[in-house]
Protein backbone atom coordinates (compact mmCIF):
# COMPACT_ATOMS: atom_id res chain seq x y z
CA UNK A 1 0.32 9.94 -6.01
CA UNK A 2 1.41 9.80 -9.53
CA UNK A 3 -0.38 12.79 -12.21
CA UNK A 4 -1.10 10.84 -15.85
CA UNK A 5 2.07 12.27 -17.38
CA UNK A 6 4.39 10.37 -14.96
CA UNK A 7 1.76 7.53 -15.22
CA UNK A 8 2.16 7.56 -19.67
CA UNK A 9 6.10 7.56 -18.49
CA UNK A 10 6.18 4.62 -15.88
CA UNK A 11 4.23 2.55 -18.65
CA UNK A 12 6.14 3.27 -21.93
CA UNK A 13 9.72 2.83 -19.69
CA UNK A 14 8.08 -0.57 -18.91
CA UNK A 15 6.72 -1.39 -22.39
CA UNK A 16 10.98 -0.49 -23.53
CA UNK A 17 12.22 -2.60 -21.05
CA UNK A 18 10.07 -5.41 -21.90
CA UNK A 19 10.92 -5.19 -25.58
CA UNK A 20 14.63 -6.59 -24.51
CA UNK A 21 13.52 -9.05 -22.43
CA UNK A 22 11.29 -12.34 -21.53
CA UNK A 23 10.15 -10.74 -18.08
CA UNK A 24 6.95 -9.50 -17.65
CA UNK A 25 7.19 -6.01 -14.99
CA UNK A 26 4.49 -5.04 -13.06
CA UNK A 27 4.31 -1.62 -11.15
CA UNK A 28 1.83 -0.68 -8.22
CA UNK A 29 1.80 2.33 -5.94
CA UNK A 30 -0.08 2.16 -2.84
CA UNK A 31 -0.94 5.45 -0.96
CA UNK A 32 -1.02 3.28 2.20
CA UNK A 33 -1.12 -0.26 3.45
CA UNK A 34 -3.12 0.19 6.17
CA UNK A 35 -5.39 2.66 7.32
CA UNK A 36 -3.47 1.90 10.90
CA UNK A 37 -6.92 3.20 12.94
CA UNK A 38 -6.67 0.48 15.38
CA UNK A 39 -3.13 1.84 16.55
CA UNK A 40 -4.41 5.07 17.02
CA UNK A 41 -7.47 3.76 19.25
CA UNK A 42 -5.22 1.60 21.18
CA UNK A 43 -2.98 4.47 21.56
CA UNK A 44 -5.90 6.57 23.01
CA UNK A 45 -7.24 3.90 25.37
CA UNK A 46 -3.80 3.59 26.52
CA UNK A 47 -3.00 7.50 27.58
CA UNK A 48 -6.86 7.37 29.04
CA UNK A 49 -6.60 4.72 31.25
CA UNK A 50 -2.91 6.37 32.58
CA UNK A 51 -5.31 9.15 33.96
CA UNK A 52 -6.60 6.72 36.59
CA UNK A 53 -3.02 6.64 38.97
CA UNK A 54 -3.40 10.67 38.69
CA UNK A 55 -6.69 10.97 39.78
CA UNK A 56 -5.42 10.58 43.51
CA UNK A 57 -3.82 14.15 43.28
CA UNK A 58 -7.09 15.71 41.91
CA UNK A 59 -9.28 17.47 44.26
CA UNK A 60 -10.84 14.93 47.10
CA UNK A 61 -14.23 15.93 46.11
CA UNK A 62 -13.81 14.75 42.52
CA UNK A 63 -16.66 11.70 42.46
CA UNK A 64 -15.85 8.38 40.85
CA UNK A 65 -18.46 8.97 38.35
CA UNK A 66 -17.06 12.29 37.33
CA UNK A 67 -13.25 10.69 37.19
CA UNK A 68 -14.97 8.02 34.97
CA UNK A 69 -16.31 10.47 33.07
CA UNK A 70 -13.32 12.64 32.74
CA UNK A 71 -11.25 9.18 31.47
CA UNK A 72 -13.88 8.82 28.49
CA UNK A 73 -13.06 12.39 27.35
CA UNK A 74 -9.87 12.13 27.31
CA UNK A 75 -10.23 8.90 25.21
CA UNK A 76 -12.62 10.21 22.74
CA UNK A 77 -10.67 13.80 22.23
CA UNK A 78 -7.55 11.80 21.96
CA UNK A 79 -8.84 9.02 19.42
CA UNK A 80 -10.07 11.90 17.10
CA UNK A 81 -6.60 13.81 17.40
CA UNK A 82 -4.57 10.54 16.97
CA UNK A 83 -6.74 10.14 13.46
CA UNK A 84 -4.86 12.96 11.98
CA UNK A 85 -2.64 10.69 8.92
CA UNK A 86 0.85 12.50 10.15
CA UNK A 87 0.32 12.09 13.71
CA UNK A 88 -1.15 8.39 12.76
CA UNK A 89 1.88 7.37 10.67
CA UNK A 90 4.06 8.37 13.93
CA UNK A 91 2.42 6.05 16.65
CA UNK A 92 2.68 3.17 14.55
CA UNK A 93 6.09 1.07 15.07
CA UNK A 94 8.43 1.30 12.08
CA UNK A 95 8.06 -3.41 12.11
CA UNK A 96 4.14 -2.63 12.03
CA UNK A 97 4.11 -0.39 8.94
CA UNK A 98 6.72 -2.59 6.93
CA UNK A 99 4.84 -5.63 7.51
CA UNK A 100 1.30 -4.76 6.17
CA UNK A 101 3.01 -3.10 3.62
CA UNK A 102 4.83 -6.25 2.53
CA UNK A 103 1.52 -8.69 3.17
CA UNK A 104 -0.06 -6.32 0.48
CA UNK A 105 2.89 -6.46 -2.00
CA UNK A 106 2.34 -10.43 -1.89
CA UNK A 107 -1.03 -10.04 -2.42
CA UNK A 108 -0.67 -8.08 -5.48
CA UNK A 109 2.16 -9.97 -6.56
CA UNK A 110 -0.60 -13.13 -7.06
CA UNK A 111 -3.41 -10.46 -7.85
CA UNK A 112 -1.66 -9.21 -10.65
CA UNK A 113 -0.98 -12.54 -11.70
CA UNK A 114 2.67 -12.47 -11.94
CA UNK A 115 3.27 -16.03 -10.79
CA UNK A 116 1.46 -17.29 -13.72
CA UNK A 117 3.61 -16.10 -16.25
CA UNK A 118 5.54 -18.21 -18.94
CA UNK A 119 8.77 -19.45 -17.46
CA UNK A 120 7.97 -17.93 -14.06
CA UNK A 121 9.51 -14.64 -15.44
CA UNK A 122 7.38 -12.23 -13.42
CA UNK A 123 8.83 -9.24 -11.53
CA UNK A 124 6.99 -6.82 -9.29
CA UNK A 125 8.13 -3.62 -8.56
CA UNK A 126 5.54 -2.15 -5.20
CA UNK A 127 5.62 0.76 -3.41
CA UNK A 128 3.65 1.90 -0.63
CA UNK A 129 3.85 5.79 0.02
CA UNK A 130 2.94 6.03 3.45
CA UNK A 131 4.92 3.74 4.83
CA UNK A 132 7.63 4.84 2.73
CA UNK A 133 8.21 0.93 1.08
CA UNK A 134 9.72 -0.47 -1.67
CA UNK A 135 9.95 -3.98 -2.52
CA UNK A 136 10.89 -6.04 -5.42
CA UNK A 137 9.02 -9.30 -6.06
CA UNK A 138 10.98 -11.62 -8.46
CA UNK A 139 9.15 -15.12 -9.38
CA UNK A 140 11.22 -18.23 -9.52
CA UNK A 141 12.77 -18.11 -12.89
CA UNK A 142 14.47 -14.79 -12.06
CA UNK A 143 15.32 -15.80 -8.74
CA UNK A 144 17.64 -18.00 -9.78
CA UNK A 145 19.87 -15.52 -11.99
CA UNK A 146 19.60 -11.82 -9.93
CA UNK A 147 20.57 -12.20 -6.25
CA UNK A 148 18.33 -10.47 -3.47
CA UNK A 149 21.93 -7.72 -3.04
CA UNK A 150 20.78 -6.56 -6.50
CA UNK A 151 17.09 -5.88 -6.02
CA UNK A 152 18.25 -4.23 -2.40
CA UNK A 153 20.47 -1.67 -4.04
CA UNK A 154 17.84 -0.59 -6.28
CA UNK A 155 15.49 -0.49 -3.52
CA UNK A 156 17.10 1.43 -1.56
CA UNK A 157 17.75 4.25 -4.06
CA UNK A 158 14.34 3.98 -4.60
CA UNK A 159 13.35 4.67 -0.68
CA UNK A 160 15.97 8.00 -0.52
CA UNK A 161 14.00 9.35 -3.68
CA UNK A 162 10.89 8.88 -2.42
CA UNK A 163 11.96 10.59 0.61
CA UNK A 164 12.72 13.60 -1.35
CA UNK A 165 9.42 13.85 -3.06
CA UNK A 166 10.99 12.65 -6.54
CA UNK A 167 7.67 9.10 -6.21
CA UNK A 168 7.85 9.67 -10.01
CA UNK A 169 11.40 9.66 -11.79
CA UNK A 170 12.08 7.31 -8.57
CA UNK A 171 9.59 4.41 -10.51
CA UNK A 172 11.35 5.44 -13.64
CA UNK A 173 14.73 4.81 -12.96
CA UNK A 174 14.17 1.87 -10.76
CA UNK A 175 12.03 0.20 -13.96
CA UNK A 176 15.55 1.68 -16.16
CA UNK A 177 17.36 0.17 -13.51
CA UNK A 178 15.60 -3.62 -12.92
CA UNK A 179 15.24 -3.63 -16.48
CA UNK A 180 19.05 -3.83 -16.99
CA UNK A 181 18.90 -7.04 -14.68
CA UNK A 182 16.69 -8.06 -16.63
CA UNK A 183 18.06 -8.05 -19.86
CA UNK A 184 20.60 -9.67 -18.94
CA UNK A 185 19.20 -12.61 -16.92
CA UNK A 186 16.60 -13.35 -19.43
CA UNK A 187 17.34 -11.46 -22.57
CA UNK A 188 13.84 -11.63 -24.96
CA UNK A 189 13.63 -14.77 -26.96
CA UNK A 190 9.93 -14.14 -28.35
CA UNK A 191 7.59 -11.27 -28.56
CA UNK A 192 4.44 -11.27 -25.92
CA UNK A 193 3.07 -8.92 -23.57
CA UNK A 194 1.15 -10.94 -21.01
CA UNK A 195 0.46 -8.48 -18.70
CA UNK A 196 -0.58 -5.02 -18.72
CA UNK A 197 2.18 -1.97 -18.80
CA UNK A 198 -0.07 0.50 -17.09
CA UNK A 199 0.88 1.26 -13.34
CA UNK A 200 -1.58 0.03 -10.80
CA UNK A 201 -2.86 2.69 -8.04
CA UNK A 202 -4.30 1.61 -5.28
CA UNK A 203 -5.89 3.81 -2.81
């Protein structure tokens, strides 16, 4: 996550970009969108209950009880191993992880209050760190000026610096970046600020 100096950067690069246009840009870092701990568990029960087929080639004296027995300690050593964030983040499917992390980015995109703005000028730039996910969130008067192809090439700059470790100068140049867009699709007309500058952390 973010230390306060990047955090002072990511909100005076907003409060610069806003001071050329209309749109109001919100910024919110998630460490994760999901604690995922229901994967992990499912994962566990899965590999336990595969012991049952190979309990045929175990010794003939091994009791039902103790094969029972032996199934719930495999399950319990594996759920606690699986619970290790790395190893977590692995088991779950790539579609899993990209859609909780988009179900939160709509969330905050109403929680922040960006569809309330005047002119429905509200942009929302989210990232989730685990799950290594960016999306841009553009309300209904930008919409109809910047393309989806425009927010995607930013976004995906974004991803391969985050990837490298670079979370920080990645928000900055992808505010530098939107706020071009922005600019020019709707160019400031009035001074406000009705939203906060300040990146949001959650987690």
């Amino acid at each position: 996550m973010l230390d306060s100096e990047y955090r002072r950067r990511v909100a005076e690069t907003i409060k610069n970009v806003e001071a050329g246009t209309d749109a109001e840009v919100v910024t919110v870092l998630a460490r994760e969108a999901d604690n995922y701990l229901y994967i992990s568990t499912l994962w566990a029960a899965f590999l336990a209950l595969l012991l049952a087929p190979l309990l045929r080639f175990l010794p003939w004296w091994l009791e039902y009880q103790q094969a029972f027995t032996l199934q719930w300690i495999l399950f319990i050593v594996l759920a606690v191993v699986f619970r290790w964030r790395p190893l977590t983040m692995r088991l779950v499917p790539k579609k899993v992880k990209y859609w909780r992390a988009s179900n939160l980015a709509r969330r905050e995109f109403l929680e922040q209050d960006l569809h309330s703005t005047k002119g429905r000028l509200g942009l929302l730039i989210f990232v989730s760190q685990a799950e290594h996910y960016v999306e841009i969130l553009a309300d209904r008067g930008l919409a109809e000026h910047i393309t989806n192809e425009n927010w995607q090439e930013i976004v995906e700059n974004f991803i391969r610096e985050i990837k490298r470790g670079k979370t920080g100068e990645a928000f900055i140049h992808c505010i530098e970046k939107c706020g071009e867009l922005l600019q020019e699709a709707a160019p400031l007309t009035e001074i406000k600020n009705e939203l906060p500058n300040h990146l949001v952390i959650l987690g």
